[in-house]
PDB file of N, CA and C in Angstrom:
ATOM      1  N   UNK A   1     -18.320  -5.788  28.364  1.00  0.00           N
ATOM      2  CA  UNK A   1     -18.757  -4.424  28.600  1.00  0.00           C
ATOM      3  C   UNK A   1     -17.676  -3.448  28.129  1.00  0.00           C
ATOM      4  N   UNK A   2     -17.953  -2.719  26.644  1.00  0.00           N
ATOM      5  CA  UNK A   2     -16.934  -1.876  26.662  1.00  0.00           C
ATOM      6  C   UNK A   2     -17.432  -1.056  25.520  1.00  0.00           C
ATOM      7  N   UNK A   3     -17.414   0.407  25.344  1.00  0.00           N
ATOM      8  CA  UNK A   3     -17.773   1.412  24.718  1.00  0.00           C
ATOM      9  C   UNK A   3     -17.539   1.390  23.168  1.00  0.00           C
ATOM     10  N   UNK A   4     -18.515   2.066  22.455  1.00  0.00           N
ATOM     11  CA  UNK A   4     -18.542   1.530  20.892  1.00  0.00           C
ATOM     12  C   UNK A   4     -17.433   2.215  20.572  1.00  0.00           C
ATOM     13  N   UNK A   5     -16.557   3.390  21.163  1.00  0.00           N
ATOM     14  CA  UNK A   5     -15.132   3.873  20.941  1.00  0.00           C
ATOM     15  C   UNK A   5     -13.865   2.913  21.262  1.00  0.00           C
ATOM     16  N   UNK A   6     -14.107   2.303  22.305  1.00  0.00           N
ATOM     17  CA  UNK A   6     -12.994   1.034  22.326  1.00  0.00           C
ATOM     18  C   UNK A   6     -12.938   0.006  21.333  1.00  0.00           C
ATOM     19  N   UNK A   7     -14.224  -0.244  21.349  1.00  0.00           N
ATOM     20  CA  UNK A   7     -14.678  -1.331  19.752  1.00  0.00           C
ATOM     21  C   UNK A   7     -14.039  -0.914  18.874  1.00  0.00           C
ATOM     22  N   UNK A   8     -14.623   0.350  18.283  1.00  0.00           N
ATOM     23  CA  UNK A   8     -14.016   1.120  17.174  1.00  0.00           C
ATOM     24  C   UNK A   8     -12.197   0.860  16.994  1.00  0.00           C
ATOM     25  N   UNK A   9     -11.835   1.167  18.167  1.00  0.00           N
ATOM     26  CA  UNK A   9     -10.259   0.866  18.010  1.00  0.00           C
ATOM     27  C   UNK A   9     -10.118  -0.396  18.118  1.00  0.00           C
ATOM     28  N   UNK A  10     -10.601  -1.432  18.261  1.00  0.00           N
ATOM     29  CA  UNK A  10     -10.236  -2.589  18.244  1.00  0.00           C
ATOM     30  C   UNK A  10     -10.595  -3.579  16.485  1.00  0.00           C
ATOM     31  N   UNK A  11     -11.503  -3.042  16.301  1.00  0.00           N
ATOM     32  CA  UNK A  11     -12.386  -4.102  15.204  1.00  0.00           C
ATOM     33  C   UNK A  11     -11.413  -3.266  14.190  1.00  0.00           C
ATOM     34  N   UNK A  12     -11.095  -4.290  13.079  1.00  0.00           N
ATOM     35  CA  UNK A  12     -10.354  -3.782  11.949  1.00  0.00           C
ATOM     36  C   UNK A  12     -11.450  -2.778  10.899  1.00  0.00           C
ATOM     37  N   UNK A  13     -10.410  -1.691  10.185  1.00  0.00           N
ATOM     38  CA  UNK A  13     -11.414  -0.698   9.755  1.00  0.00           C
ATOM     39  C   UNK A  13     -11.900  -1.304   8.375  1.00  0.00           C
ATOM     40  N   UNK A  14     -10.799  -1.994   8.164  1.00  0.00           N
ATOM     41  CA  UNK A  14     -11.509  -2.658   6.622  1.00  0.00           C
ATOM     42  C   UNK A  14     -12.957  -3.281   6.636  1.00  0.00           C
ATOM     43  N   UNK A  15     -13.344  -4.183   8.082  1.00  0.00           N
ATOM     44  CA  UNK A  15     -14.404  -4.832   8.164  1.00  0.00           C
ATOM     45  C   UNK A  15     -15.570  -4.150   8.430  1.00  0.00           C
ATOM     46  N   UNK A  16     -15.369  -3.154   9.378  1.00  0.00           N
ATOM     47  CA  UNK A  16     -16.325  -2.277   9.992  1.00  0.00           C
ATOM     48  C   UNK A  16     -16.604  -1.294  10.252  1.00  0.00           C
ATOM     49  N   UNK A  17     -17.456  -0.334   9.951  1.00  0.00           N
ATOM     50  CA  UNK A  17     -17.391   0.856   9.870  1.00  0.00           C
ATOM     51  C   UNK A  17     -19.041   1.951  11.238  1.00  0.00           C
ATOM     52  N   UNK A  18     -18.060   2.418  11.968  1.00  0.00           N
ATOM     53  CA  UNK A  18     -19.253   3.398  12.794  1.00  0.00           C
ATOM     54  C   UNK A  18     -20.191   3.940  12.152  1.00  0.00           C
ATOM     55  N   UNK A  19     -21.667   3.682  12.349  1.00  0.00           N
ATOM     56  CA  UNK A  19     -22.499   4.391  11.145  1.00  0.00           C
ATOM     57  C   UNK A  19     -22.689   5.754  11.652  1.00  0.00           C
ATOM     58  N   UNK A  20     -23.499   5.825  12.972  1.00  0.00           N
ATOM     59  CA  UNK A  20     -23.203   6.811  13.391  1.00  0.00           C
ATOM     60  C   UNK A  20     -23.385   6.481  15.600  1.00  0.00           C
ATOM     61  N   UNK A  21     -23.661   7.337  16.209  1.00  0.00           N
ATOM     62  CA  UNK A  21     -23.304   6.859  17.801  1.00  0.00           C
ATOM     63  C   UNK A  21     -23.597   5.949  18.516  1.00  0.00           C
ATOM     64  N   UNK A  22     -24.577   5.176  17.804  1.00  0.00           N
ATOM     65  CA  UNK A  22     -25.022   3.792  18.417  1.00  0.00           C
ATOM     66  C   UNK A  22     -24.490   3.078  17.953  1.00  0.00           C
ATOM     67  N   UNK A  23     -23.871   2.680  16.422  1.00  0.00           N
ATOM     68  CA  UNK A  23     -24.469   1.520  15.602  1.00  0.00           C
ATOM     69  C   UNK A  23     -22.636   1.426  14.533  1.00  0.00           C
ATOM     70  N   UNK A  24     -21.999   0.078  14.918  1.00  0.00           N
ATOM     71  CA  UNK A  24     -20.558  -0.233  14.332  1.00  0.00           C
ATOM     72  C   UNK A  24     -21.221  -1.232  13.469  1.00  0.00           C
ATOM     73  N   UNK A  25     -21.477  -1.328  12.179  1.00  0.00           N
ATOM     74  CA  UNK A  25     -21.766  -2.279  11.090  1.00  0.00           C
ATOM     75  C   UNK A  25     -20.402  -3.310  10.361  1.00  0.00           C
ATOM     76  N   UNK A  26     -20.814  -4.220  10.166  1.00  0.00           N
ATOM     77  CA  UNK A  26     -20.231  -5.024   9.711  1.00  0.00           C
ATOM     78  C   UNK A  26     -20.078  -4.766   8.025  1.00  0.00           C
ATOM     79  N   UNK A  27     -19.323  -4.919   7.243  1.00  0.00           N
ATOM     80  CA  UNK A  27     -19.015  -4.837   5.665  1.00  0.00           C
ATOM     81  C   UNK A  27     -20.161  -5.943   4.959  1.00  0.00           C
ATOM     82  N   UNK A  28     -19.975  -6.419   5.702  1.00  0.00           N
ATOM     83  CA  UNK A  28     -20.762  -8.106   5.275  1.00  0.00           C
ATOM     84  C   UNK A  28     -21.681  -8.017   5.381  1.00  0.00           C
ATOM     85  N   UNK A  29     -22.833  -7.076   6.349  1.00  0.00           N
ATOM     86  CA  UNK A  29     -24.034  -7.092   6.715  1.00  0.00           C
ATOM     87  C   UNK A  29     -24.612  -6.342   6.134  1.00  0.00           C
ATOM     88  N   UNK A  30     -24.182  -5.451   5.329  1.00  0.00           N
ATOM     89  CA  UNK A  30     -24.766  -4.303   4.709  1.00  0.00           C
ATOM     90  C   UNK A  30     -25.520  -4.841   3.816  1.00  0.00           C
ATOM     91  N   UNK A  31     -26.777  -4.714   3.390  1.00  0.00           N
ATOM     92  CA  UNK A  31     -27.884  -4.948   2.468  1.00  0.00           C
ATOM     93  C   UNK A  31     -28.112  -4.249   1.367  1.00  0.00           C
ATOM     94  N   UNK A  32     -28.475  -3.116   1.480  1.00  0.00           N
ATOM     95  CA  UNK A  32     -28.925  -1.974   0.520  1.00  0.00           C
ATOM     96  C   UNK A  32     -28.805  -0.987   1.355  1.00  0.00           C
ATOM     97  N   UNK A  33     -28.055   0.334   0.852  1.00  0.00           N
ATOM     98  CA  UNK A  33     -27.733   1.597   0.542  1.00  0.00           C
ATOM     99  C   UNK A  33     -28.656   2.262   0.005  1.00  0.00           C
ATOM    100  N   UNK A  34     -29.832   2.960   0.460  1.00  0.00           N
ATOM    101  CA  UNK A  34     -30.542   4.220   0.222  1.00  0.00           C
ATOM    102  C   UNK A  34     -30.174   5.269   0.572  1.00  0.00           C
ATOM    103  N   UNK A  35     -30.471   6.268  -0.727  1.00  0.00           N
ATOM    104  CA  UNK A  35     -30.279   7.615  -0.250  1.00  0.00           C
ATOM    105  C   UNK A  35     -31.453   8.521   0.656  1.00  0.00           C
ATOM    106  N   UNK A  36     -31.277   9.309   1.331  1.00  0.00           N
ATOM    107  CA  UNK A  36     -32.017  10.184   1.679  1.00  0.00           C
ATOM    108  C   UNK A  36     -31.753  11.688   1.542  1.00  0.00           C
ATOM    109  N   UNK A  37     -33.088  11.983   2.262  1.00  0.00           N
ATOM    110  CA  UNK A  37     -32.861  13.843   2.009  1.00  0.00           C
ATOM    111  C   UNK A  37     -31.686  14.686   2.777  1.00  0.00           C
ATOM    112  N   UNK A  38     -30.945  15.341   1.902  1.00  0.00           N
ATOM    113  CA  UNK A  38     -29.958  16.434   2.339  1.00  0.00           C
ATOM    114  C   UNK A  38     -28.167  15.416   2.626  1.00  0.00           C
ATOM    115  N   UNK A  39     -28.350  14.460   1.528  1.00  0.00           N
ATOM    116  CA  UNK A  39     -27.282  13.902   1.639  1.00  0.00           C
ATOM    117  C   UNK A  39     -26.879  12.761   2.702  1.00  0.00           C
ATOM    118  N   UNK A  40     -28.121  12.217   3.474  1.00  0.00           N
ATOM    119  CA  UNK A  40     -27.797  11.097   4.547  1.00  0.00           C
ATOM    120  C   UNK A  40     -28.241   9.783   3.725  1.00  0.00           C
ATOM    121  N   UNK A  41     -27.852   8.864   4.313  1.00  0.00           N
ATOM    122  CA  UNK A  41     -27.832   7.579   3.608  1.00  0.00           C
ATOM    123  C   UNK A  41     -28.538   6.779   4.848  1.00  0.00           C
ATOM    124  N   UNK A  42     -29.562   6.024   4.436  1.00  0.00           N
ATOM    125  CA  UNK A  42     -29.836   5.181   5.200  1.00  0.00           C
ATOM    126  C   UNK A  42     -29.770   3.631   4.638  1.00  0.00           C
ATOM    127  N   UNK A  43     -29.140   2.756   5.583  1.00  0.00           N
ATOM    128  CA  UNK A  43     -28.464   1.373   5.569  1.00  0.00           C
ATOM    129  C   UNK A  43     -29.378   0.496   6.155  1.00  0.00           C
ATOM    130  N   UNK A  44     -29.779  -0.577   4.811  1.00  0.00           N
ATOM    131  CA  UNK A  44     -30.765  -1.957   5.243  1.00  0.00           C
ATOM    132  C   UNK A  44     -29.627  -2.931   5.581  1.00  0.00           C
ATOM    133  N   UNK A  45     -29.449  -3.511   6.818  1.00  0.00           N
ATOM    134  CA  UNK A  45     -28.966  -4.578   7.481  1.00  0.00           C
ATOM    135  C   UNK A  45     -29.614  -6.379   7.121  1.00  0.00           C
ATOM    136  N   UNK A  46     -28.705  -6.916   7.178  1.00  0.00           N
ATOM    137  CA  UNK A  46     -28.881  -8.376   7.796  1.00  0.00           C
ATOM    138  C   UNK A  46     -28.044  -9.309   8.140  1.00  0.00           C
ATOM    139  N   UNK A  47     -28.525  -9.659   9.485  1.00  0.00           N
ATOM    140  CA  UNK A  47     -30.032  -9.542   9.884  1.00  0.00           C
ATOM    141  C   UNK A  47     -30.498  -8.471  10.014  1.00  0.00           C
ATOM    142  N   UNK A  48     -31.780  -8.054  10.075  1.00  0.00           N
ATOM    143  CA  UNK A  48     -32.329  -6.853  10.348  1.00  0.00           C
ATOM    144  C   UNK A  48     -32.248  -6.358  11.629  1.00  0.00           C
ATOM    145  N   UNK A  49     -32.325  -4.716  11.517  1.00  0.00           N
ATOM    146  CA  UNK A  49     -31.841  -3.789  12.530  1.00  0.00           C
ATOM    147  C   UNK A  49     -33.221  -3.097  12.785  1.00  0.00           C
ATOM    148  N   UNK A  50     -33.895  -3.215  13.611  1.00  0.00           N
ATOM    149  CA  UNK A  50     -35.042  -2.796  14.175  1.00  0.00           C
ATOM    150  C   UNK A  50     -35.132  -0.964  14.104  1.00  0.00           C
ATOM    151  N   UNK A  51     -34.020  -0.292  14.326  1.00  0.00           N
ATOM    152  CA  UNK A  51     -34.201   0.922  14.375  1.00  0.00           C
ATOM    153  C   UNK A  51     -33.592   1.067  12.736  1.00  0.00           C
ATOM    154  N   UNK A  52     -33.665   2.600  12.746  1.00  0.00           N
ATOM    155  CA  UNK A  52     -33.180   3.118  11.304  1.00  0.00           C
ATOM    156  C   UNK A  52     -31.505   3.066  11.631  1.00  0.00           C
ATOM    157  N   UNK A  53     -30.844   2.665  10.744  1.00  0.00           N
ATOM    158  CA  UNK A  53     -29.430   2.116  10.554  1.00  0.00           C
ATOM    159  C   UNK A  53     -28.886   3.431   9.857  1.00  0.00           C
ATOM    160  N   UNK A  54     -28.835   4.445  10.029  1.00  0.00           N
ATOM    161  CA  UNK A  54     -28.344   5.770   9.545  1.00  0.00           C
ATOM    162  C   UNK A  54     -27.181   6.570   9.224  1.00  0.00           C
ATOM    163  N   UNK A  55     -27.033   6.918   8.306  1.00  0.00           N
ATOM    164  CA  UNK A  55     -25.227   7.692   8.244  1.00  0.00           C
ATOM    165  C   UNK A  55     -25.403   9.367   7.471  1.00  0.00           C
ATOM    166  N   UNK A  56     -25.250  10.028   8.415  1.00  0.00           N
ATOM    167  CA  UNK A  56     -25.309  11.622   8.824  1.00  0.00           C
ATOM    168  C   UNK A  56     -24.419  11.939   7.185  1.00  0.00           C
ATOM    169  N   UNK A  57     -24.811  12.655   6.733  1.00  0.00           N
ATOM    170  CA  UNK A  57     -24.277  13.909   5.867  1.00  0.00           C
ATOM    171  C   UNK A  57     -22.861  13.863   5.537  1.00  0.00           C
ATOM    172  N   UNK A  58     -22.616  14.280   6.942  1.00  0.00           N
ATOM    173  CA  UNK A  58     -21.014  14.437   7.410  1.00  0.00           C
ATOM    174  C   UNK A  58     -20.140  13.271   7.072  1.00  0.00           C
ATOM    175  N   UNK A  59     -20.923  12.173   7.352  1.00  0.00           N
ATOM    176  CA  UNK A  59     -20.220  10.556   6.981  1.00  0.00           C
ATOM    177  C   UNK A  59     -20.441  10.115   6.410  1.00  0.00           C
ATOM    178  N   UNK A  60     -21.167  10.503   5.300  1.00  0.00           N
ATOM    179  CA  UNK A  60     -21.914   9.801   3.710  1.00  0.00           C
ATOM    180  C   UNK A  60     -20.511   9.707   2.760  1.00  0.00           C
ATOM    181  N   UNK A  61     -19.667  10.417   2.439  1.00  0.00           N
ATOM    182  CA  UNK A  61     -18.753  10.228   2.192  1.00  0.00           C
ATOM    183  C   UNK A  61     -17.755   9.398   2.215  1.00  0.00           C
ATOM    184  N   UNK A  62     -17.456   9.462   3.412  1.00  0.00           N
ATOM    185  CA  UNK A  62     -16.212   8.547   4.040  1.00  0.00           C
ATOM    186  C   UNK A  62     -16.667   7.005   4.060  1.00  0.00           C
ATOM    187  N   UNK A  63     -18.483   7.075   4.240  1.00  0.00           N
ATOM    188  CA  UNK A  63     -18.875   5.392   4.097  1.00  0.00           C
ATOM    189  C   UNK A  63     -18.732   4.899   2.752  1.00  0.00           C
ATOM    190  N   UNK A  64     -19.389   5.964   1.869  1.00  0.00           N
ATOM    191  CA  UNK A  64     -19.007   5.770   0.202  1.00  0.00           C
ATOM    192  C   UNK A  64     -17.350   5.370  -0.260  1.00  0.00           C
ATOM    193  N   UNK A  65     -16.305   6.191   0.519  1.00  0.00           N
ATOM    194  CA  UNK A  65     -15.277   5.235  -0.080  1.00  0.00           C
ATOM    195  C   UNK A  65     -14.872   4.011   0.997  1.00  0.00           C
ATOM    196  N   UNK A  66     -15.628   4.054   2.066  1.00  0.00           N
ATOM    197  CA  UNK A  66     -14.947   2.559   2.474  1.00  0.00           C
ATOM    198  C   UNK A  66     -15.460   1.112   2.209  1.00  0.00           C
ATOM    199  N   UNK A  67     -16.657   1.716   1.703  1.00  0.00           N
ATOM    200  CA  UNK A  67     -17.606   0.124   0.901  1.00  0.00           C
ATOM    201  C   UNK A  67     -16.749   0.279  -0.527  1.00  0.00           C
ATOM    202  N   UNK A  68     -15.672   1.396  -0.719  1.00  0.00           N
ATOM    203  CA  UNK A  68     -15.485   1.340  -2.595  1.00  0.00           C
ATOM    204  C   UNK A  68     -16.684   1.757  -3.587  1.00  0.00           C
ATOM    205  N   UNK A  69     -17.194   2.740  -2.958  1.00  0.00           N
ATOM    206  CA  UNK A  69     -18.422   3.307  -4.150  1.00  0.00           C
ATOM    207  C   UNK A  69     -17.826   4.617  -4.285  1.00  0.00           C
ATOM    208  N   UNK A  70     -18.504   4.826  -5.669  1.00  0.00           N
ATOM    209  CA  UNK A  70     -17.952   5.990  -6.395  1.00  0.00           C
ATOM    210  C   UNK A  70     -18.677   6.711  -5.924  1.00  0.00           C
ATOM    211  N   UNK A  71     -18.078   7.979  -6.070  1.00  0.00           N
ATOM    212  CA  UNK A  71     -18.486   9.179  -4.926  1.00  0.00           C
ATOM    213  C   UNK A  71     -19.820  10.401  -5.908  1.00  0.00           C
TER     214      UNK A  71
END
């Protein structure tokens, strides 16, 4: 039992990245990278992630250079 902010400080950043307030993804799990409207990115998982796997505007960026994609 412990908060996706403790996680966050614990799990190495190279491996894993906060998508957004629910949801700490794995590097490895990432599937496909779609874009969406107004600059958000939505992320296909696997295994699959039942809800939408989402990354806000604000963090489209910062996910783009930590997978190493050109901006």
């Amino acid at each position: 039992d412990t908060t996706l902010e403790k996680l966050e400080e614990i799990l190495p950043k190279t491996d894993f990245f906060r998508l957004n307030r629910q949801l700490i993804v794995a590097k490895k799990s990432i599937k496909q990278i779609k874009p969406e409207s107004y600059g958000k990115l939505n992320v296909e998982l696997t295994p699959a992630y039942e809800d939408e796997a989402g990354v806000s505007r604000t963090k489209a960026q910062e996910f783009r250079q930590w997978l190493g994609l050109s901006l």
